[in-house]
C-alpha atoms as a PDB file:
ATOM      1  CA  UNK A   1     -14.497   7.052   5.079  1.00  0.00           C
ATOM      2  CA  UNK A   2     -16.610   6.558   1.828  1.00  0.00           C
ATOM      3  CA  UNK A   3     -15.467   7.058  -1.857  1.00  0.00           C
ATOM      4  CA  UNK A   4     -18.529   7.437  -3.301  1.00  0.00           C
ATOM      5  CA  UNK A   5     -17.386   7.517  -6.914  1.00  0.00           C
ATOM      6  CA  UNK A   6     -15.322   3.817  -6.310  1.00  0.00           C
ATOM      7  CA  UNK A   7     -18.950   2.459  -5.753  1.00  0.00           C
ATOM      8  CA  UNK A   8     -21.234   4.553  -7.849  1.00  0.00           C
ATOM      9  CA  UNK A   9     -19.203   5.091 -11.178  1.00  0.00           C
ATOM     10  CA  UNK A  10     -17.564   3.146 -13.227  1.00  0.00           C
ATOM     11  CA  UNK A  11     -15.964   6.766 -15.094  1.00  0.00           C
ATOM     12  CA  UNK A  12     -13.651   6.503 -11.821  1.00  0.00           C
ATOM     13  CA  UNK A  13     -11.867   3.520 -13.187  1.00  0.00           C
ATOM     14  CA  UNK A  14     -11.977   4.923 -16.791  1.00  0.00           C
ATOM     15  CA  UNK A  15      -9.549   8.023 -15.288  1.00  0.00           C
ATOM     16  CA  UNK A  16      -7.579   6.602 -12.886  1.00  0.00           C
ATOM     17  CA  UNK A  17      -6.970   3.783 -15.222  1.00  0.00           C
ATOM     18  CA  UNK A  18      -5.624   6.319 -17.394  1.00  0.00           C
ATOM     19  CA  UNK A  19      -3.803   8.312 -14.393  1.00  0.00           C
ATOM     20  CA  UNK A  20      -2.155   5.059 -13.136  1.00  0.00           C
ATOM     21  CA  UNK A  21      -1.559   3.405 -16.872  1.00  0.00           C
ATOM     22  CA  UNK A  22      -3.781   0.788 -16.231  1.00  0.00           C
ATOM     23  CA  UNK A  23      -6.057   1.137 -19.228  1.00  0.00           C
ATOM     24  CA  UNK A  24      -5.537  -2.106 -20.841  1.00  0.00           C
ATOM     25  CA  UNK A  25      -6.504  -3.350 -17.008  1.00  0.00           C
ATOM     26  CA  UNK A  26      -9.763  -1.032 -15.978  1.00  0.00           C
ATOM     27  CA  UNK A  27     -10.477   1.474 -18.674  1.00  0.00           C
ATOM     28  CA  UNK A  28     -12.531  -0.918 -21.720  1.00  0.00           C
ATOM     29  CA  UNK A  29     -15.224  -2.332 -21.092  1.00  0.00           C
ATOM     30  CA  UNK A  30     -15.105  -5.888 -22.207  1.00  0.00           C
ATOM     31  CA  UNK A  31     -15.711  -7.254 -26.092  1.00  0.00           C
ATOM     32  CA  UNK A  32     -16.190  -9.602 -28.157  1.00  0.00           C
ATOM     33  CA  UNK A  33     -18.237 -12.764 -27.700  1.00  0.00           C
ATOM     34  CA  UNK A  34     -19.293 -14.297 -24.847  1.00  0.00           C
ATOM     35  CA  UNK A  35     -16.720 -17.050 -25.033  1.00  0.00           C
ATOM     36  CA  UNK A  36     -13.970 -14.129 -25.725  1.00  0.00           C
ATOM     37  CA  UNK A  37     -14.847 -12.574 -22.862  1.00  0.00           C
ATOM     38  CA  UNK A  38     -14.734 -15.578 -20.538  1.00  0.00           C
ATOM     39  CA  UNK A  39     -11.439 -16.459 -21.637  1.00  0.00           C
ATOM     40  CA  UNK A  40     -10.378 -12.941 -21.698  1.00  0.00           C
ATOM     41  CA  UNK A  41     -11.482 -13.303 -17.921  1.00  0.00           C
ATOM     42  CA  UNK A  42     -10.205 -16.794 -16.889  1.00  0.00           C
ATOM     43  CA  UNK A  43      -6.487 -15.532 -18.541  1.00  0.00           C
ATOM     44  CA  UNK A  44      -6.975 -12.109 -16.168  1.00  0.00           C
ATOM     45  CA  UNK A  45      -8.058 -14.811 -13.037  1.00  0.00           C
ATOM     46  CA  UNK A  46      -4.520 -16.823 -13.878  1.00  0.00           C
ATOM     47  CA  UNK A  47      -1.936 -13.733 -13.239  1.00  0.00           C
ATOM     48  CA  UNK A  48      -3.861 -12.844  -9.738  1.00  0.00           C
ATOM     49  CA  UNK A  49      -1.736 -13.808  -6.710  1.00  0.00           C
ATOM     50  CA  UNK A  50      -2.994 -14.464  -3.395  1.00  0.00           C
ATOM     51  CA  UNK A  51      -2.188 -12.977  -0.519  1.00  0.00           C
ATOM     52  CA  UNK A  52      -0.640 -15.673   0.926  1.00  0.00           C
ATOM     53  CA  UNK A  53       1.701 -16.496  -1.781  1.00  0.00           C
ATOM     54  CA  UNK A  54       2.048 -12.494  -2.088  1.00  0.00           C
ATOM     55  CA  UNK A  55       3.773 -12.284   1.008  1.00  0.00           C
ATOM     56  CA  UNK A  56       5.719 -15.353   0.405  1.00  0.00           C
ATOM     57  CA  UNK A  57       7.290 -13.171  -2.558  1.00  0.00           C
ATOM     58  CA  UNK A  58       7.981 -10.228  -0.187  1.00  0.00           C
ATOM     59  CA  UNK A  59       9.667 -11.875   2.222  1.00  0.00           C
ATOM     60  CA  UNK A  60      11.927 -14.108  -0.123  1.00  0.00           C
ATOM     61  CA  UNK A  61      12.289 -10.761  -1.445  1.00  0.00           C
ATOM     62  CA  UNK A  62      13.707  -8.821   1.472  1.00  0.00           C
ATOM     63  CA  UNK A  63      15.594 -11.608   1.968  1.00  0.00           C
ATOM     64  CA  UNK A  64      17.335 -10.887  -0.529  1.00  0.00           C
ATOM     65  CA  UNK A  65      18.190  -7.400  -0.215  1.00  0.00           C
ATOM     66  CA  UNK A  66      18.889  -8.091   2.978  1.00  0.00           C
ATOM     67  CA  UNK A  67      21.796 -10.253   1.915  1.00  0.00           C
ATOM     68  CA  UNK A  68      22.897  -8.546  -0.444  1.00  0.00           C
ATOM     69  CA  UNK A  69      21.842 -11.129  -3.659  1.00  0.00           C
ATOM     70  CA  UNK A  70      18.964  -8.989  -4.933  1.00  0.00           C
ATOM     71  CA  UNK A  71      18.240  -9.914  -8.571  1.00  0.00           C
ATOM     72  CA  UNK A  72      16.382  -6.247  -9.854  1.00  0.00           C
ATOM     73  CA  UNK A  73      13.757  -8.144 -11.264  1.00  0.00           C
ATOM     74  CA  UNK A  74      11.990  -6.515 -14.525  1.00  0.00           C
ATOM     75  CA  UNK A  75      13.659  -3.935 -15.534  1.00  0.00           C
ATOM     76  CA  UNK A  76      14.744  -4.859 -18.773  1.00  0.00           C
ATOM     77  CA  UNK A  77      13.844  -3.433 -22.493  1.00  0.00           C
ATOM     78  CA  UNK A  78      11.245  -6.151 -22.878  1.00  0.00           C
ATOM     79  CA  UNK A  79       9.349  -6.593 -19.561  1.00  0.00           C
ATOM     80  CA  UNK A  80       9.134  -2.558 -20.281  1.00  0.00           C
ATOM     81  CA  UNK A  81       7.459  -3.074 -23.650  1.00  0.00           C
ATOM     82  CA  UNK A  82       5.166  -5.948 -22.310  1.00  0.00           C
ATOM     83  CA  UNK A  83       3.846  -3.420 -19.215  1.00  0.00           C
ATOM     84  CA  UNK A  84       3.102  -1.187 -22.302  1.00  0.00           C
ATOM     85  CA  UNK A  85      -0.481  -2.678 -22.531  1.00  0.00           C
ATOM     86  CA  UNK A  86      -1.575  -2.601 -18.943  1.00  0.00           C
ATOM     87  CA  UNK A  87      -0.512  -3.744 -15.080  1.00  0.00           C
ATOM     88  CA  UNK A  88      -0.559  -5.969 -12.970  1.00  0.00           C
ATOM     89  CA  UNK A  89       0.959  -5.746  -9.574  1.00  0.00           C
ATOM     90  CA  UNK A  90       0.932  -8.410  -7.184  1.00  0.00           C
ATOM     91  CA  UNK A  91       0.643  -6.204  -3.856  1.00  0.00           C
ATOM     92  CA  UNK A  92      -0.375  -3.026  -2.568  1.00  0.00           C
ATOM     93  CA  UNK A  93       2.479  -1.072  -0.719  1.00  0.00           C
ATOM     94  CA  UNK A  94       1.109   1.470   1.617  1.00  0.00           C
ATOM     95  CA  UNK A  95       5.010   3.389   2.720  1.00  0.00           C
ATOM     96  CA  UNK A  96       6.609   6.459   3.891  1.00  0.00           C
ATOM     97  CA  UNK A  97       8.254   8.753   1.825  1.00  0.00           C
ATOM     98  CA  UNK A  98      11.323   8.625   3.225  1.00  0.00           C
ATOM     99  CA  UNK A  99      13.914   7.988   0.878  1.00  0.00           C
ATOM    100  CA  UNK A 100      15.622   4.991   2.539  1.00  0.00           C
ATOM    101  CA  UNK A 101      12.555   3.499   2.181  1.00  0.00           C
ATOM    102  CA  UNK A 102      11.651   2.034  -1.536  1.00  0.00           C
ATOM    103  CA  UNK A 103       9.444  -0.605  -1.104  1.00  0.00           C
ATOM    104  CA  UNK A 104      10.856  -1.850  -5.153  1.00  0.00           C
ATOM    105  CA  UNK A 105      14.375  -2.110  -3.748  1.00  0.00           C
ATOM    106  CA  UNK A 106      13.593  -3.391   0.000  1.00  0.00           C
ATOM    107  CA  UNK A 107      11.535  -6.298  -1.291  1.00  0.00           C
ATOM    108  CA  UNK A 108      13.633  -6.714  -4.684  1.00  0.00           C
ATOM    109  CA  UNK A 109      10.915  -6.310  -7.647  1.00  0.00           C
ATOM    110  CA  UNK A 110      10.930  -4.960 -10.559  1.00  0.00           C
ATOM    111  CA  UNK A 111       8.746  -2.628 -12.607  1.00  0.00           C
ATOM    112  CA  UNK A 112       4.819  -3.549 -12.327  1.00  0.00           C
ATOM    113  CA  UNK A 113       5.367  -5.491  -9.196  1.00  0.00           C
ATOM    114  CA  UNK A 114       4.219  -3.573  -6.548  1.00  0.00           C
ATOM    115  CA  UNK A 115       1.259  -0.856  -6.928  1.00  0.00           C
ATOM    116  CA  UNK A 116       3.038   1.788  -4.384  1.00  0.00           C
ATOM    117  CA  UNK A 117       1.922   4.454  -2.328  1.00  0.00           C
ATOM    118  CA  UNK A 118       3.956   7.052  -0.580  1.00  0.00           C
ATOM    119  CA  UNK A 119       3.090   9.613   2.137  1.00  0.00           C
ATOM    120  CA  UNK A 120       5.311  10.755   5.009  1.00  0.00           C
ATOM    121  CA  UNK A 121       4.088   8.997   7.795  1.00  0.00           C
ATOM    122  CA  UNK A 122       2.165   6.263   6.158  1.00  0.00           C
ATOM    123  CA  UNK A 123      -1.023   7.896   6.948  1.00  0.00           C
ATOM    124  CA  UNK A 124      -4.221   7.065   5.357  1.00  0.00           C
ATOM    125  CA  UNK A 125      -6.261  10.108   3.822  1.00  0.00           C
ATOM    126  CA  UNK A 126      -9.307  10.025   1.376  1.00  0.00           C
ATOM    127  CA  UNK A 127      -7.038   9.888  -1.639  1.00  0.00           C
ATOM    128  CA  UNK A 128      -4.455   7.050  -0.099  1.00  0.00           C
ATOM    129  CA  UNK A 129      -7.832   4.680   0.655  1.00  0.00           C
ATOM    130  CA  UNK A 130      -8.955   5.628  -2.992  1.00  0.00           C
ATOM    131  CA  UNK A 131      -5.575   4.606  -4.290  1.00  0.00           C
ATOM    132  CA  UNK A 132      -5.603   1.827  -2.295  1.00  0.00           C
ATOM    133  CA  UNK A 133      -9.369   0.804  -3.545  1.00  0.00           C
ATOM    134  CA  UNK A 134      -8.816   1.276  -6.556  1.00  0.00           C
ATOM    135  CA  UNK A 135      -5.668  -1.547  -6.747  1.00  0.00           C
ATOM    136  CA  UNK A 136      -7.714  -3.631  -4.705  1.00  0.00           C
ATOM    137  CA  UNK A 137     -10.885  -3.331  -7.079  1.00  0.00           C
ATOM    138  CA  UNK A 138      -9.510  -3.205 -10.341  1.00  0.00           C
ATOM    139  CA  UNK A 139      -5.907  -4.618 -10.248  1.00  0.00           C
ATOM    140  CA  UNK A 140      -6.860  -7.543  -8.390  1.00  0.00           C
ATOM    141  CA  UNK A 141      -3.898  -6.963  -5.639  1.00  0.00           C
ATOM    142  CA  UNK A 142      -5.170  -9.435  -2.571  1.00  0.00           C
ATOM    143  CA  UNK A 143      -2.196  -8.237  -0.468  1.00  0.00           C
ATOM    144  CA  UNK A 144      -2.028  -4.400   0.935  1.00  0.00           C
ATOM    145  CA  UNK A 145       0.972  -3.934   3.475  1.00  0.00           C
ATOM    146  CA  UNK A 146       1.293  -0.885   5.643  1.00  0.00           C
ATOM    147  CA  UNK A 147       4.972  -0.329   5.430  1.00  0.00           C
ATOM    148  CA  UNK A 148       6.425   2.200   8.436  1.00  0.00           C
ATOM    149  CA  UNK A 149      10.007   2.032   9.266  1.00  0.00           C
ATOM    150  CA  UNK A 150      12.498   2.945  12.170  1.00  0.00           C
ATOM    151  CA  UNK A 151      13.536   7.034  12.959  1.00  0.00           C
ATOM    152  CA  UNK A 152      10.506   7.776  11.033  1.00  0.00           C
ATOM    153  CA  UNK A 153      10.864  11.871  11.065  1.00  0.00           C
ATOM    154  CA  UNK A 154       7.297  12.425  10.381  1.00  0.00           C
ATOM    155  CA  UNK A 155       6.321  10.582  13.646  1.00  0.00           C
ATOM    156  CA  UNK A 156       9.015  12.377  15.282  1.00  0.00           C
ATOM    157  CA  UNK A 157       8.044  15.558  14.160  1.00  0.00           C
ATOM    158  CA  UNK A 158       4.040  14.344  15.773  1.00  0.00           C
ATOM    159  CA  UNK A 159       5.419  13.802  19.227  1.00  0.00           C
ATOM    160  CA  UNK A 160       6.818  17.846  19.053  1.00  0.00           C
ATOM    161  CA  UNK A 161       5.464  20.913  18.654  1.00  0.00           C
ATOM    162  CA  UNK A 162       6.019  22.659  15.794  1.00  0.00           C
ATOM    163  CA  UNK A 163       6.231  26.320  15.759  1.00  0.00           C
ATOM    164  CA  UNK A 164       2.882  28.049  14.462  1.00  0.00           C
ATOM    165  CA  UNK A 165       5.237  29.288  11.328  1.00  0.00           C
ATOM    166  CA  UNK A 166       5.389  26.182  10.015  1.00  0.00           C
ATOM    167  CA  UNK A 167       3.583  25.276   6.783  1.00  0.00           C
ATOM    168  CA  UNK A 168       0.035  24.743   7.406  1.00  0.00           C
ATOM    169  CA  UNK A 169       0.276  21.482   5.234  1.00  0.00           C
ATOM    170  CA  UNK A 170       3.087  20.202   7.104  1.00  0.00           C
ATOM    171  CA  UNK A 171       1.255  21.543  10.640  1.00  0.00           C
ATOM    172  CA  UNK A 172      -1.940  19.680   9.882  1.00  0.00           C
ATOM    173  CA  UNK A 173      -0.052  15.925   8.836  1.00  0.00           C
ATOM    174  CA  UNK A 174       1.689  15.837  11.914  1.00  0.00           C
ATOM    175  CA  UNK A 175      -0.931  16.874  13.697  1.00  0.00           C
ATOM    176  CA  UNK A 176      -3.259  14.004  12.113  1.00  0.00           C
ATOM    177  CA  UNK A 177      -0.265  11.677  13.202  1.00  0.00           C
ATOM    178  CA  UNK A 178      -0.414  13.215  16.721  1.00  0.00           C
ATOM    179  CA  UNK A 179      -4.381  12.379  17.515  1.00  0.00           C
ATOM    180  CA  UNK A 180      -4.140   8.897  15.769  1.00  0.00           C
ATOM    181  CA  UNK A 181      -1.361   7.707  17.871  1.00  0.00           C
ATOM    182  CA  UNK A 182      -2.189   9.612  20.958  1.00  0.00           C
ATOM    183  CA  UNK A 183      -5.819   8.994  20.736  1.00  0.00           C
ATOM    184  CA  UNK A 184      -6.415   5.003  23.280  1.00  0.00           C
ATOM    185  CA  UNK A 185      -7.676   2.541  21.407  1.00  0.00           C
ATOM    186  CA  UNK A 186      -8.394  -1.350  23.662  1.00  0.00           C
ATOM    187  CA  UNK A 187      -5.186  -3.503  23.144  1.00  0.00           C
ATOM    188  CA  UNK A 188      -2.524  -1.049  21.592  1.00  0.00           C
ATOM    189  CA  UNK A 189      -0.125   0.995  24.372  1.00  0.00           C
ATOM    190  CA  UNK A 190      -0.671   4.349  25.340  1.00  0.00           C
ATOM    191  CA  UNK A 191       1.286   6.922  23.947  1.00  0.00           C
ATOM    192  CA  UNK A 192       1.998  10.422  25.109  1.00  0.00           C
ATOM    193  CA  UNK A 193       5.773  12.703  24.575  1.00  0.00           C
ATOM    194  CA  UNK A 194       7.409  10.841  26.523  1.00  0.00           C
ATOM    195  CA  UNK A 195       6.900   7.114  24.681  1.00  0.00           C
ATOM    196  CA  UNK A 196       9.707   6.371  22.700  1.00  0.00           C
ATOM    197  CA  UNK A 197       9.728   6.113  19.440  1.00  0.00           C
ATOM    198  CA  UNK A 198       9.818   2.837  18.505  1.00  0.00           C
ATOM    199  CA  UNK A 199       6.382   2.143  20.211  1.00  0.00           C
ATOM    200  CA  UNK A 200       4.951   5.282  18.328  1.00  0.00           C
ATOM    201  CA  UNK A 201       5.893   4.229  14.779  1.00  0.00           C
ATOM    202  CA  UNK A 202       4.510   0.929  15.472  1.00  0.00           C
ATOM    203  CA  UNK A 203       1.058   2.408  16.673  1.00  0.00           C
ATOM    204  CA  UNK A 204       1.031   4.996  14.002  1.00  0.00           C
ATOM    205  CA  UNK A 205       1.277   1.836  11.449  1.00  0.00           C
ATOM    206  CA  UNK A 206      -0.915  -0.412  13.128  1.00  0.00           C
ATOM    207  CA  UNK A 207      -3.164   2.645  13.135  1.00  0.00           C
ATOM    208  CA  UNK A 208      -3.064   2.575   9.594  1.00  0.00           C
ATOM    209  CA  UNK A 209      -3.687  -0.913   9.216  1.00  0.00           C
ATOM    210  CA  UNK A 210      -6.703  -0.474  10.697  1.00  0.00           C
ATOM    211  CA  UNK A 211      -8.237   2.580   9.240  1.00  0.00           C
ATOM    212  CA  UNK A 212      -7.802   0.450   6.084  1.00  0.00           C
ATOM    213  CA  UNK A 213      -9.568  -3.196   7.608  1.00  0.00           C
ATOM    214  CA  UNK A 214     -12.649  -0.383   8.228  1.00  0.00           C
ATOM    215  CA  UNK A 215     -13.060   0.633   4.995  1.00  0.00           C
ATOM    216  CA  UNK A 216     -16.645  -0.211   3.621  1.00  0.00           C
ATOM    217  CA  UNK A 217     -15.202  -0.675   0.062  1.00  0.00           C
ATOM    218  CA  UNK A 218     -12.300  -2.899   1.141  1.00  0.00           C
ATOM    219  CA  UNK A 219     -15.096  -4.571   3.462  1.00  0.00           C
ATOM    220  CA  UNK A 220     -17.012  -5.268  -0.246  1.00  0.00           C
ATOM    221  CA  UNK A 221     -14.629  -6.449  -2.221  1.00  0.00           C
ATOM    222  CA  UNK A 222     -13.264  -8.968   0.292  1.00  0.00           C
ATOM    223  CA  UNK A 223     -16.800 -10.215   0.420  1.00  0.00           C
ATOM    224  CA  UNK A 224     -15.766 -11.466  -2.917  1.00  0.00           C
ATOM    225  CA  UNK A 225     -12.426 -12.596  -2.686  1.00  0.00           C
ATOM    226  CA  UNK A 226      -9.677 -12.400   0.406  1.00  0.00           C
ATOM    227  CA  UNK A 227      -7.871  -9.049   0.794  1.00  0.00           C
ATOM    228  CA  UNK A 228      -5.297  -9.311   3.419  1.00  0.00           C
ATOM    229  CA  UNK A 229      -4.231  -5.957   5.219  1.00  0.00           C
ATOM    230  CA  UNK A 230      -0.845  -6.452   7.221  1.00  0.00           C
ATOM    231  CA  UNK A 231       1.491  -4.047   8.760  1.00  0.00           C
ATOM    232  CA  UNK A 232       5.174  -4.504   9.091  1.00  0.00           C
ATOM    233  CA  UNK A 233       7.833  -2.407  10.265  1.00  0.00           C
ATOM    234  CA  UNK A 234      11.664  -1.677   7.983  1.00  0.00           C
ATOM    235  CA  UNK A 235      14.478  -1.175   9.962  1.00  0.00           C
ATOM    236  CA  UNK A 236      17.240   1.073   8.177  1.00  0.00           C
ATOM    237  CA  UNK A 237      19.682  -1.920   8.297  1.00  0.00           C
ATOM    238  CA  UNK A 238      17.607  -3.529   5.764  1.00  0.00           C
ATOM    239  CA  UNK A 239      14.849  -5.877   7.628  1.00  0.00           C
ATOM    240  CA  UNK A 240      11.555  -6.104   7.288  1.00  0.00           C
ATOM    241  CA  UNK A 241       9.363  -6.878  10.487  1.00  0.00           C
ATOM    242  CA  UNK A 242       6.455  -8.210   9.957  1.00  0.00           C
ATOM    243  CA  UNK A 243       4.219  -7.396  13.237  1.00  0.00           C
ATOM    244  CA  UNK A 244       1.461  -9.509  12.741  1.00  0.00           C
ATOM    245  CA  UNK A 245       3.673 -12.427  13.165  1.00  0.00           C
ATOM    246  CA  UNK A 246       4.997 -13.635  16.431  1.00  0.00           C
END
């Protein structure tokens, strides 16, 4: 898939900046002199966190939650007023919507910590890769994690079938779920009604992961810096998988 207006105009920045509150980030172009600028830039180049030390973060995070000593990071009156004048998140969060699953709480962070995106399923449409590209480009974020989770009702609802009464909206995502986990792709099990669910939700997520490693625009801007793209799997005890890992 191609977002023609993340490579061809810069106005895309201008208004998503402003959708997203990022216009201290993406929306002005820079001023001032030349030294200004390159100090305005090198100060911008010292928040960004690689992806390594991104998932470091995450995991210490869940950690965390998991035993019960989160800290709720950045919430308070003054880390509000400083995220006044811009972003900037440390990781993309590509998660379901389910509402045992909030990426902020699971991986303890705060406010401005995570750029997160939610759609049942964890699918990738046009405007979850914009979303996505656009943290990537113009936040800087050099880790995106595909988030899916256990008893994911959305992939459930992708191995049935669902009446012809149902909403067309709702008919057509888990039908998009149903042909990209059902569909063989070389190394990655086969999955028909009777695979349980387990294996689906992990397909459906590595699925995902790699609709987003194809991505032209992804492709260009890791040409000039690393992006990682990892997938990872919550359990509703608390636990984050991480399936990339052995």
């Amino acid at each position: 898939m191609r977002i023609p207006s993340l490579q061809h105009a810069r106005s895309f920045a201008v208004v998503t900046g402003l959708f997203f509150g990022a216009t201290a980030v993406v929306a002005t172009p820079p001023t001032g002199t030349s030294s200004e600028v390159h100090a305005k830039s090198a100060e911008q180049q010292a928040t960004i966190v690689s992806a390594e030390a991104a998932l470091l973060k995450l995991k210490q995070g869940n950690e965390r939650f998991l035993s019960g000593k989160a800290e709720h990071p950045h919430v308070d009156p003054a880390w509000r007023s400083k995220l006044a004048s811009g972003q900037r998140p440390f990781a993309t969060i590509l998660g379901c919507s389910d509402s045992r699953v909030t990426p902020a709480l699971i991986f303890d962070e705060g406010l401005g910590d995570l750029f997160v995106i939610r759609v049942a399923g964890n699918i990738v449409d046009e405007p979850v890769l914009a979303s996505i590209e656009y943290a990537v480009e113009y936040l800087d974020t050099r880790l995106v994690v595909v988030l899916g989770h256990e008893k994911c009702g959305a992939v459930t609802a992708a191995m049935q079938h669902l009446s012809s009464d149902e909403p067309r909206e709702l008919i057509a995502l888990v039908e998009h779920i149903h042909n990209q986990v059902c569909t063989h792709h070389d190394g990655e099990p086969d999955v028909d009604e009777s695979t349980d669910l387990d294996t689906v939700v992990l397909k459906n997520t590595r699925r995902s992961q790699r609709t987003l490693q194809l991505s032209s625009e992804l492709q260009r801007v890791a040409e000039k810096h690393p992006v990682k793209i990892v997938a990872a799997i919550y359990d509703l005890e608390g636990r984050v998988r991480w399936i990339d890992e052995k």
